[in-house]
Protein backbone atom coordinates (compact mmCIF):
# COMPACT_ATOMS: atom_id res chain seq x y z
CA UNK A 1 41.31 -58.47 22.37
CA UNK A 2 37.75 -58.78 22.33
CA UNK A 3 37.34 -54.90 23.90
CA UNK A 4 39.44 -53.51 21.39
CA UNK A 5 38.14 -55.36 18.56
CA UNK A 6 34.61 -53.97 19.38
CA UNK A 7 35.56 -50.84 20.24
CA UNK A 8 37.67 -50.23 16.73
CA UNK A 9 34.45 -51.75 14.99
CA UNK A 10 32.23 -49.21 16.85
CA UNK A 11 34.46 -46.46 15.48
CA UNK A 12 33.91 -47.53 12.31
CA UNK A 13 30.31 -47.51 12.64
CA UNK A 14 30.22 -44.28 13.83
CA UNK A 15 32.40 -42.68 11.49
CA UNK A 16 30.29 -44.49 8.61
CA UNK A 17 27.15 -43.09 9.91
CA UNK A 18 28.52 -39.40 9.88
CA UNK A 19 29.61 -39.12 6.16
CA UNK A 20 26.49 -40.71 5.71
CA UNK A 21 24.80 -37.90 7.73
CA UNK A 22 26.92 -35.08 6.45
CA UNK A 23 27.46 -35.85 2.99
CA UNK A 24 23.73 -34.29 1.65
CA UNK A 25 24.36 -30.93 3.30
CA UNK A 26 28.42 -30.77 1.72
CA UNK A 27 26.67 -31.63 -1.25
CA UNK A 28 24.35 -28.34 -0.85
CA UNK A 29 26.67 -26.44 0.02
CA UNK A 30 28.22 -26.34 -3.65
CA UNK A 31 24.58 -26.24 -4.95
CA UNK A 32 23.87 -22.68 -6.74
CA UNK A 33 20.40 -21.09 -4.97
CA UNK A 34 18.61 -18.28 -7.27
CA UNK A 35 16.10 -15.75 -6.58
CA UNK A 36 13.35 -14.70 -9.09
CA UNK A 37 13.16 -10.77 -9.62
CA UNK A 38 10.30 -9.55 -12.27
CA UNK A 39 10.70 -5.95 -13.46
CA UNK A 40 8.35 -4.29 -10.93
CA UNK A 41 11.12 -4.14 -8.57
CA UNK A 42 8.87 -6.33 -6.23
CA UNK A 43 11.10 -9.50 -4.30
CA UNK A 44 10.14 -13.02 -3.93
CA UNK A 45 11.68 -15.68 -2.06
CA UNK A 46 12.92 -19.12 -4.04
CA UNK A 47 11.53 -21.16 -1.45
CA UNK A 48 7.88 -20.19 0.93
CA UNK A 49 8.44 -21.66 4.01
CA UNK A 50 6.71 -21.20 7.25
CA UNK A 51 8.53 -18.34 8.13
CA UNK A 52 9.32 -16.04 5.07
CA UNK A 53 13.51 -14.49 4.55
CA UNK A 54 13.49 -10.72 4.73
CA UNK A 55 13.39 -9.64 0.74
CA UNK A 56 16.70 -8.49 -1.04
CA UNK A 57 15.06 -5.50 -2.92
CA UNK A 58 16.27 -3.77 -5.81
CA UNK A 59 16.23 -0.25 -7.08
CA UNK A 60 13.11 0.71 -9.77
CA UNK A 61 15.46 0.54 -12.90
CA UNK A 62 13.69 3.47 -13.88
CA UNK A 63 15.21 5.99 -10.95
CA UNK A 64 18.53 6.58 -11.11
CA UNK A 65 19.09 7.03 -7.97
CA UNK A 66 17.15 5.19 -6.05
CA UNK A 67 18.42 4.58 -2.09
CA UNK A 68 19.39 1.05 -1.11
CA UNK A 69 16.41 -0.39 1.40
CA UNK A 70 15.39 -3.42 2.70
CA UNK A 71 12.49 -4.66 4.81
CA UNK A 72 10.94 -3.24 8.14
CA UNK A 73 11.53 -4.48 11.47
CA UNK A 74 8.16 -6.20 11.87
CA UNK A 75 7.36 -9.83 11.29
CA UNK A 76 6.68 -10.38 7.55
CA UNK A 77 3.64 -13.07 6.80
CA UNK A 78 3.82 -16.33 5.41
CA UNK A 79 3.80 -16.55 1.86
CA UNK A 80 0.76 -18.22 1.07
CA UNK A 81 -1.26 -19.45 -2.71
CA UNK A 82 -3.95 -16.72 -2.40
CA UNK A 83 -6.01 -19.07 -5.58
CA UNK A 84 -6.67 -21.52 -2.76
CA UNK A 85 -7.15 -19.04 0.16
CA UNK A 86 -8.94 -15.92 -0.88
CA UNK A 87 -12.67 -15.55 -1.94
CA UNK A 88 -15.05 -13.61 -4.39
CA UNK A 89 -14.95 -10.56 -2.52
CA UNK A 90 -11.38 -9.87 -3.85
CA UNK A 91 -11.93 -10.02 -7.02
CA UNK A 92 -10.39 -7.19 -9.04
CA UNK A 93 -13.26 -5.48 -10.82
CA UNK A 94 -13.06 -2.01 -13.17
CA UNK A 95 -15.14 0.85 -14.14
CA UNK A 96 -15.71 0.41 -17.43
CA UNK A 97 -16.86 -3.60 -15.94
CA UNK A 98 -14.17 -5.86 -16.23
CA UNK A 99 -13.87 -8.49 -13.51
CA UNK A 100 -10.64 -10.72 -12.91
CA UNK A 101 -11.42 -13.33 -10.52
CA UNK A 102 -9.46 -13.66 -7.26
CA UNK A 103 -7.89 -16.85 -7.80
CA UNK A 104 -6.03 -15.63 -10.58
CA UNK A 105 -4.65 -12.40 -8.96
CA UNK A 106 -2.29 -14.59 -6.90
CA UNK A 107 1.34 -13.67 -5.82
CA UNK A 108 3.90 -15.24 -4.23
CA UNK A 109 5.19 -12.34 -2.95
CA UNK A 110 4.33 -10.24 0.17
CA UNK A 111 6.61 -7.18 -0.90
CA UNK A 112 6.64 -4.47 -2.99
CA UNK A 113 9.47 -1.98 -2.94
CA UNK A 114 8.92 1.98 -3.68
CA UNK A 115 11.15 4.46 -4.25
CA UNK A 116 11.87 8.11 -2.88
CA UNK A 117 12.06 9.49 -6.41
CA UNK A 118 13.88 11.41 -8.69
CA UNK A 119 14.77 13.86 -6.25
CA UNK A 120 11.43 15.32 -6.28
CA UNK A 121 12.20 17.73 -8.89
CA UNK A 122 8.30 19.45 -9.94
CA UNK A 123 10.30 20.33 -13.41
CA UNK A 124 10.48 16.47 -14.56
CA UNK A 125 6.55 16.42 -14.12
CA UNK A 126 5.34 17.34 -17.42
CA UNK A 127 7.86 15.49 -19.04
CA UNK A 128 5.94 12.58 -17.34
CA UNK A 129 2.60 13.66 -18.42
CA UNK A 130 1.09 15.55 -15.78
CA UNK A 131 -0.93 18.93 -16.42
CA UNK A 132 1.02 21.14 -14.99
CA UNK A 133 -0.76 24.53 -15.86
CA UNK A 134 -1.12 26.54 -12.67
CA UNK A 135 -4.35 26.84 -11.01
CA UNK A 136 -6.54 29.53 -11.25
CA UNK A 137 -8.59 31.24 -9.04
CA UNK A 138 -11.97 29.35 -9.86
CA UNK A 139 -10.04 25.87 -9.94
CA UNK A 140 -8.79 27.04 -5.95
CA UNK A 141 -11.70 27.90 -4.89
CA UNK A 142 -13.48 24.96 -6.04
CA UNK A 143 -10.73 22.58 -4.39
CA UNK A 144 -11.32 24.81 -1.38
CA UNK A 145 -14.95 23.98 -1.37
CA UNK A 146 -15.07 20.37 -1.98
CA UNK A 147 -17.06 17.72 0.66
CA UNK A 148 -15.14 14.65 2.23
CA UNK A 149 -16.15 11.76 -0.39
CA UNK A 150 -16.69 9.77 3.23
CA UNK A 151 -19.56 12.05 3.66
CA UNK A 152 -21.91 10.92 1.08
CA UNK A 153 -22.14 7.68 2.90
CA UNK A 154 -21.49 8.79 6.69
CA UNK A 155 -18.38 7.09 7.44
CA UNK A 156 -17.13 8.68 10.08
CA UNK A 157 -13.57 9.75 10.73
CA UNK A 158 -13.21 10.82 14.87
CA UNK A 159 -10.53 12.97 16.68
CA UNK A 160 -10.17 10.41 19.92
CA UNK A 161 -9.61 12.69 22.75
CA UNK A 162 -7.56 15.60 22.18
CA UNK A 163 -6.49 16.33 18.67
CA UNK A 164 -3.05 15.07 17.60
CA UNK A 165 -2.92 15.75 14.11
CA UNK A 166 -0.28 18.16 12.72
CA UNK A 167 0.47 19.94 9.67
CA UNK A 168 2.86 18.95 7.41
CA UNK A 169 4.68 20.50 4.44
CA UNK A 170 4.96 18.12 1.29
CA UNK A 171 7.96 18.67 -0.21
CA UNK A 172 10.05 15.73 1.04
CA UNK A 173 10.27 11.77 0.94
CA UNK A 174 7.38 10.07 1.25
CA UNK A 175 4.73 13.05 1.82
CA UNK A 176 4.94 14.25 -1.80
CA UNK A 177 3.82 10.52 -2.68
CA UNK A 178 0.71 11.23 -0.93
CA UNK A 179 -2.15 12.76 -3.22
CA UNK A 180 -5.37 14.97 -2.87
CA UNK A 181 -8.02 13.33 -4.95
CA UNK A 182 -10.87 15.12 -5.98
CA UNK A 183 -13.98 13.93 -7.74
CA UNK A 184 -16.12 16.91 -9.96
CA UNK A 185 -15.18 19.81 -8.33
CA UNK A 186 -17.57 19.07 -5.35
CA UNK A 187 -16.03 16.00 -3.03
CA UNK A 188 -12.66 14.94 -2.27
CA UNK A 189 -10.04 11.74 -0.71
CA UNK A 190 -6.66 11.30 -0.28
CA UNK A 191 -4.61 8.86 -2.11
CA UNK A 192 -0.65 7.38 -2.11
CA UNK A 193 1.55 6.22 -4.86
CA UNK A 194 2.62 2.53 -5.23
CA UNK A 195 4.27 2.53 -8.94
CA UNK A 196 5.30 5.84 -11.14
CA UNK A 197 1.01 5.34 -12.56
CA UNK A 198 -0.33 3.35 -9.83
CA UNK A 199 -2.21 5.03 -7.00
CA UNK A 200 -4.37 3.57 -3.71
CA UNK A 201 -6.96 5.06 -2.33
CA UNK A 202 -10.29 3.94 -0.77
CA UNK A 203 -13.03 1.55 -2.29
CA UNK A 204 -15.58 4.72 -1.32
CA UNK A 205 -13.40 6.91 -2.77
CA UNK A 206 -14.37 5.43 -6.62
CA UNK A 207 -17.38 3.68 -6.11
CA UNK A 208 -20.11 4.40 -3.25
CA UNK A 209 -20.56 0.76 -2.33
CA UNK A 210 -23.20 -1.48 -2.59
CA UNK A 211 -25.38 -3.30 -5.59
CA UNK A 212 -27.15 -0.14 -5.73
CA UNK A 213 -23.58 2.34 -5.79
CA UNK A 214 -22.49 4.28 -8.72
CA UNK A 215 -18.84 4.20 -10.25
CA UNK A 216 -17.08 7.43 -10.21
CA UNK A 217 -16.42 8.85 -13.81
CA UNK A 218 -12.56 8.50 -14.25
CA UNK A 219 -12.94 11.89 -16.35
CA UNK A 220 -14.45 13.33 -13.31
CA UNK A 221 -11.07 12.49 -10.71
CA UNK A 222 -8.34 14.62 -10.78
CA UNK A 223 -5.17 13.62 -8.34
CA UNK A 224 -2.52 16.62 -7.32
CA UNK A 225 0.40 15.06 -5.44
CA UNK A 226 1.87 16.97 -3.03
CA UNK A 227 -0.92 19.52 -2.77
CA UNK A 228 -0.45 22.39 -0.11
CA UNK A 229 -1.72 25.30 0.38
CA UNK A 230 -3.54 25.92 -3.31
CA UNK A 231 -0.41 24.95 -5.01
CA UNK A 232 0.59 21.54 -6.61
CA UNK A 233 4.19 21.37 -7.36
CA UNK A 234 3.76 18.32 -9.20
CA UNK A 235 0.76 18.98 -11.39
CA UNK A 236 -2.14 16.41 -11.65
CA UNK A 237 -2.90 13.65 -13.41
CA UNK A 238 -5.86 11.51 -14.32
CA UNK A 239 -7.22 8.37 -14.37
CA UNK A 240 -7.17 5.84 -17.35
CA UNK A 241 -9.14 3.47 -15.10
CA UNK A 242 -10.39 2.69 -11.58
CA UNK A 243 -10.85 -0.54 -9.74
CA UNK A 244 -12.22 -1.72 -6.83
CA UNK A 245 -12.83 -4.81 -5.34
CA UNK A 246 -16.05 -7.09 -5.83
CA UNK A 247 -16.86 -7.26 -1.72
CA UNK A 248 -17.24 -3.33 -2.35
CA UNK A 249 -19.09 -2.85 -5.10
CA UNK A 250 -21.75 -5.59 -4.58
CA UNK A 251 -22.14 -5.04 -0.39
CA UNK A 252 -20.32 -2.55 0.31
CA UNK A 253 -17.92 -5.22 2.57
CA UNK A 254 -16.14 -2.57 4.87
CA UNK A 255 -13.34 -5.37 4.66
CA UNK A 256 -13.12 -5.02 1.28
CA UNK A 257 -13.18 -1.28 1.11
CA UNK A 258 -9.89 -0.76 -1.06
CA UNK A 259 -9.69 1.22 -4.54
CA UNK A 260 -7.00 1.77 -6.86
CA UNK A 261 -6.32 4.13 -9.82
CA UNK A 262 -4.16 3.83 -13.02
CA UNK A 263 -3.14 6.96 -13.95
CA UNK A 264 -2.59 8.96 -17.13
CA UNK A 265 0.77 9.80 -16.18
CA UNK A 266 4.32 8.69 -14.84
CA UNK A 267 4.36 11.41 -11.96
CA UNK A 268 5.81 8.61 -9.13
CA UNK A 269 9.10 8.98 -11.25
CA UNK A 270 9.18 12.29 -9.94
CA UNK A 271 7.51 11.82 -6.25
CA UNK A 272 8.50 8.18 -5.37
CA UNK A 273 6.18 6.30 -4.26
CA UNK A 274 5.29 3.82 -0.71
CA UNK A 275 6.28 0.25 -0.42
CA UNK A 276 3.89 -1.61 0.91
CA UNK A 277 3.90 -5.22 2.71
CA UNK A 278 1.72 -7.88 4.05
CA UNK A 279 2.86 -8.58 7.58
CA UNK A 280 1.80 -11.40 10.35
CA UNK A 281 1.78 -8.94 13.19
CA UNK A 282 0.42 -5.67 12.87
CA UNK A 283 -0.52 -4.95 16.72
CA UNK A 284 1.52 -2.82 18.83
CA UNK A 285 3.46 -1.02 15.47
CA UNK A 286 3.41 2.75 15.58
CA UNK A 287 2.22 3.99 12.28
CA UNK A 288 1.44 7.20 10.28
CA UNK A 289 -1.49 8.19 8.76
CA UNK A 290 -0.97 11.30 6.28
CA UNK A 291 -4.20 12.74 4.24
CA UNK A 292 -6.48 15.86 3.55
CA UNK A 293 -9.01 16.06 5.86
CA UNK A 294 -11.67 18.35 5.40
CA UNK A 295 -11.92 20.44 8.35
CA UNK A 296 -8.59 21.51 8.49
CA UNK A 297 -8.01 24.90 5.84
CA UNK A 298 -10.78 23.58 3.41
CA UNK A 299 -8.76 20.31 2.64
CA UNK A 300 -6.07 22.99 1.63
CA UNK A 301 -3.41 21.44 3.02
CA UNK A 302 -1.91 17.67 4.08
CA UNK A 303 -1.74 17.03 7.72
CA UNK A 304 -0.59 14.01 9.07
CA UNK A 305 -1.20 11.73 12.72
CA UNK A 306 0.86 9.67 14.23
CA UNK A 307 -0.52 6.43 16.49
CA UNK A 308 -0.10 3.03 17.50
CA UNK A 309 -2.26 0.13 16.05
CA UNK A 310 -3.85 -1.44 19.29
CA UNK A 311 -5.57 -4.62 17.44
CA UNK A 312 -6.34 -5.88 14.28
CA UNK A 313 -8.05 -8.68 12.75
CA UNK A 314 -7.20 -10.79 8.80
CA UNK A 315 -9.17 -7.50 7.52
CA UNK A 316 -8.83 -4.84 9.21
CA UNK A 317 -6.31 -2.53 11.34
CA UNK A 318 -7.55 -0.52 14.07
CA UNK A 319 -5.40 2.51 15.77
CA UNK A 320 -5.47 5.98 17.97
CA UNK A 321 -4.43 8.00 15.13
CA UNK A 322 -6.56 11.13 14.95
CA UNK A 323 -8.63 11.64 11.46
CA UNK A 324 -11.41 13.03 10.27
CA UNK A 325 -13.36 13.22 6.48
CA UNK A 326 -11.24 14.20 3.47
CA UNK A 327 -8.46 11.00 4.96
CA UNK A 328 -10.08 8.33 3.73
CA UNK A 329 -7.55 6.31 1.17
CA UNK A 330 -4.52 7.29 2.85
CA UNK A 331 -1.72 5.26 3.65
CA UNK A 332 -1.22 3.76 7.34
CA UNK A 333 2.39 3.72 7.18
CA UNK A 334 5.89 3.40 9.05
CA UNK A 335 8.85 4.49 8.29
CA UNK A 336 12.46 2.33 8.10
CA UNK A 337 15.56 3.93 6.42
CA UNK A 338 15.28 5.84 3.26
CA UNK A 339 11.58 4.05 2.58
CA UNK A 340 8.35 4.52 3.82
CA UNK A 341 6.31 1.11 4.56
CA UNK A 342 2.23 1.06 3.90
CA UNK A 343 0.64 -2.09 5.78
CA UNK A 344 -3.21 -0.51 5.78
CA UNK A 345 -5.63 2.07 4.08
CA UNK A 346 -7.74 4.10 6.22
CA UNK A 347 -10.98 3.87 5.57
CA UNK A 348 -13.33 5.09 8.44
CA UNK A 349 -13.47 6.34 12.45
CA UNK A 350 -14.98 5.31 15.23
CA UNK A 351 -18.26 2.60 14.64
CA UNK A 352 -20.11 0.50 17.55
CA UNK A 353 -17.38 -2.19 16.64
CA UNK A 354 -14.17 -0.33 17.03
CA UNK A 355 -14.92 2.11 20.28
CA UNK A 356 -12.38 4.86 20.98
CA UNK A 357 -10.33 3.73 17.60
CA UNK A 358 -10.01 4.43 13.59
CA UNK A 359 -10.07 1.79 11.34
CA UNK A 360 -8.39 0.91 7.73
CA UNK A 361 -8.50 -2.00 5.28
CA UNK A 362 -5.20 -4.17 6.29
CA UNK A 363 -3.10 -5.13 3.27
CA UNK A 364 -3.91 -8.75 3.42
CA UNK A 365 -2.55 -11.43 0.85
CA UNK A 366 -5.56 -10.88 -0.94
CA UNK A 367 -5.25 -7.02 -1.03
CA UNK A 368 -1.97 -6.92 -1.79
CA UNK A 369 -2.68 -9.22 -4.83
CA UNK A 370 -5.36 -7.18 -5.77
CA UNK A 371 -2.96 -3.94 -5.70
CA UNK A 372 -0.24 -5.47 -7.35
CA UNK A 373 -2.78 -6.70 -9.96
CA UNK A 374 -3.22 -3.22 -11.08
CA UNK A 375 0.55 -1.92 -10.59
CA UNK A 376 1.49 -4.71 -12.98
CA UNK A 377 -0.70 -3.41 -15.68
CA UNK A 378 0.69 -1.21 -18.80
């Protein structure tokens, strides 16, 4: 009597203890979750946790057909309060001298999602504001003449062994995206598209670094996407302003070495434009670096390398891609379904500190803040 008496009465306890147990998560179960979209098409999670969900992206409402896409296969980074993590050197400062201090450039996103474009049709361009006059024969032969921007402050780009590198022919998804930048007819980068006005490039590529470095005149830029072969589909555009970040203007902080550039015009409508990511784990991914290096048919043309990123550091990304001067700014990227994926800017070649390797700014939380800072903008 006594056995069964205890044993019903341990039943009891047990089955008390369960609902008790269960009864939060049944509860949560027929809780509602939500996820906050803004209207840059960028996703962010409802809840940071240790290990951030792959983002749900949507299409740019402004593309009508934009392909469905979701994130790479590559471990994305902890979301994390850049106002309590970053420092001065990302602060988000202009050309015409306004500064917006890091801690207020804070996301809590890691993502931001491109698109491949309104099926690249050149006609939509001037609709979108680009000049899209033809060039003549003294506006070639100047782009035909111009000097690697890198040059000026001998920031070498190195072939590593035998040279890779390959042409490529810009019409298609995400190669029209990429852009050749040049600065008063005489020196030239390469930059990529993040937003239908938004385009990244190198720090050196708008202001030559240091407390004693001079701001590019945004009147002086002119950016052709999908230039090949003295022909721009797409026309070109200008600048309405150009940032940089503090670290870069004030010591020329190679870690800091990022630029950006609001355009004049809408052109990504037409070219699409890169997503770009922060990830945990860059080592080991094979990338692509496309660009318009100097010493390949007088920066005529876009030629691209492919690599794999052997080690990197919070700042930095360093790989086997083949580059030389004239790919500076352009976008270290991978590819995963319909989108490409930018997770560094190359900035610079071989150095005592990175033998037998190329280097590029990683998109850390704090440059991806400082990035989306300037997407964000009207």
């Amino acid at each position: 009597m006594t056995d069964t008496y205890t044993h019903s009465y341990g039943n009891w306890v047990r089955a008390a203890l369960l609902i008790t147990v269960i009864t939060p998560y049944l509860n949560g179960c027929n809780s509602s979750g939500t996820t906050a979209l803004n209207n840059t098409n960028d996703t962010t999670p409802v809840t940071p946790t240790s290990v951030a969900a792959t983002p749900t992206p949507t299409p740019p409402p402004t593309i009508a057909a934009a392909p469905s896409v979701d994130a790479p296969a590559i471990a994305a980074a902890t979301v994390t309060n850049s106002a309590t993590t970053t420092s001065q050197r990302f602060s988000l400062v202009s050309s015409s001298g306004q500064v917006v201090d890091s801690s207020s450039l804070n996301q809590t996103k890691t993502v931001s999602i491109g698109s491949s474009g309104a099926a690249g049709r050149p006609e939509a361009s001037e609709a979108l504001g680009a000049d899209t006059m033809p060039l003549t024969d003294t506006e070639l032969a100047t782009i035909k003449t111009t000097t690697p921007t890198a040059a000026a402050r001998i920031i070498n780009e190195s072939i590593l062994g035998f040279d890779s590198r390959f042409h490529v022919n810009p019409y298609g998804y995400p190669q029209r995206a990429v852009s050749l930048i040049t600065y008063n007819g005489s020196t030239h980068c390469t930059g990529w598209l993040v937003s239908a006005d938004t385009l990244v490039t190198a720090g050196h590529c708008v202001h030559s670094g240091g407390a004693n470095g001079r701001w590019g005149s945004p009147s002086a830029f002119k950016i052709y996407p999908g230039f090949s072969d003295g022909y721009a589909p797409y026309g070109s555009c200008q600048p309405r302003e150009t940032y940089s970040s503090y670290g870069w203007i004030t010591s020329a902080d190679s870690d800091a070495d990022v630029g950006v550039i609001k355009l004049d015009c809408a052109i990504g409508k037409a070219t699409g434009y890169f997503s770009y990511f922060v990830t945990a784990q860059a080592d080991n991914t094979a990338i692509t670096i496309n660009g318009y290096p100097g010493d390949k048919a007088d920066a005529n043309e876009q030629w691209g390398s492919t690599g794999v990123i052997s080690r990197s550091t919070p700042a930095k990304i360093y790989y086997d891609n083949d580059t030389t001067g004239g790919m500076s700014g352009a976008p270290v990227w991978l590819q995963h379904n319909d989108t490409a994926w930018s997770l560094g800017i190359h900035t610079n070649g071989e150095s005592l500190l990175s033998r037998g390797t190329n280097a590029g700014t990683r998109i850390s939380q704090d440059v991806f803040d400082l990035i989306t800072a300037v997407k964000e903008l009207p």
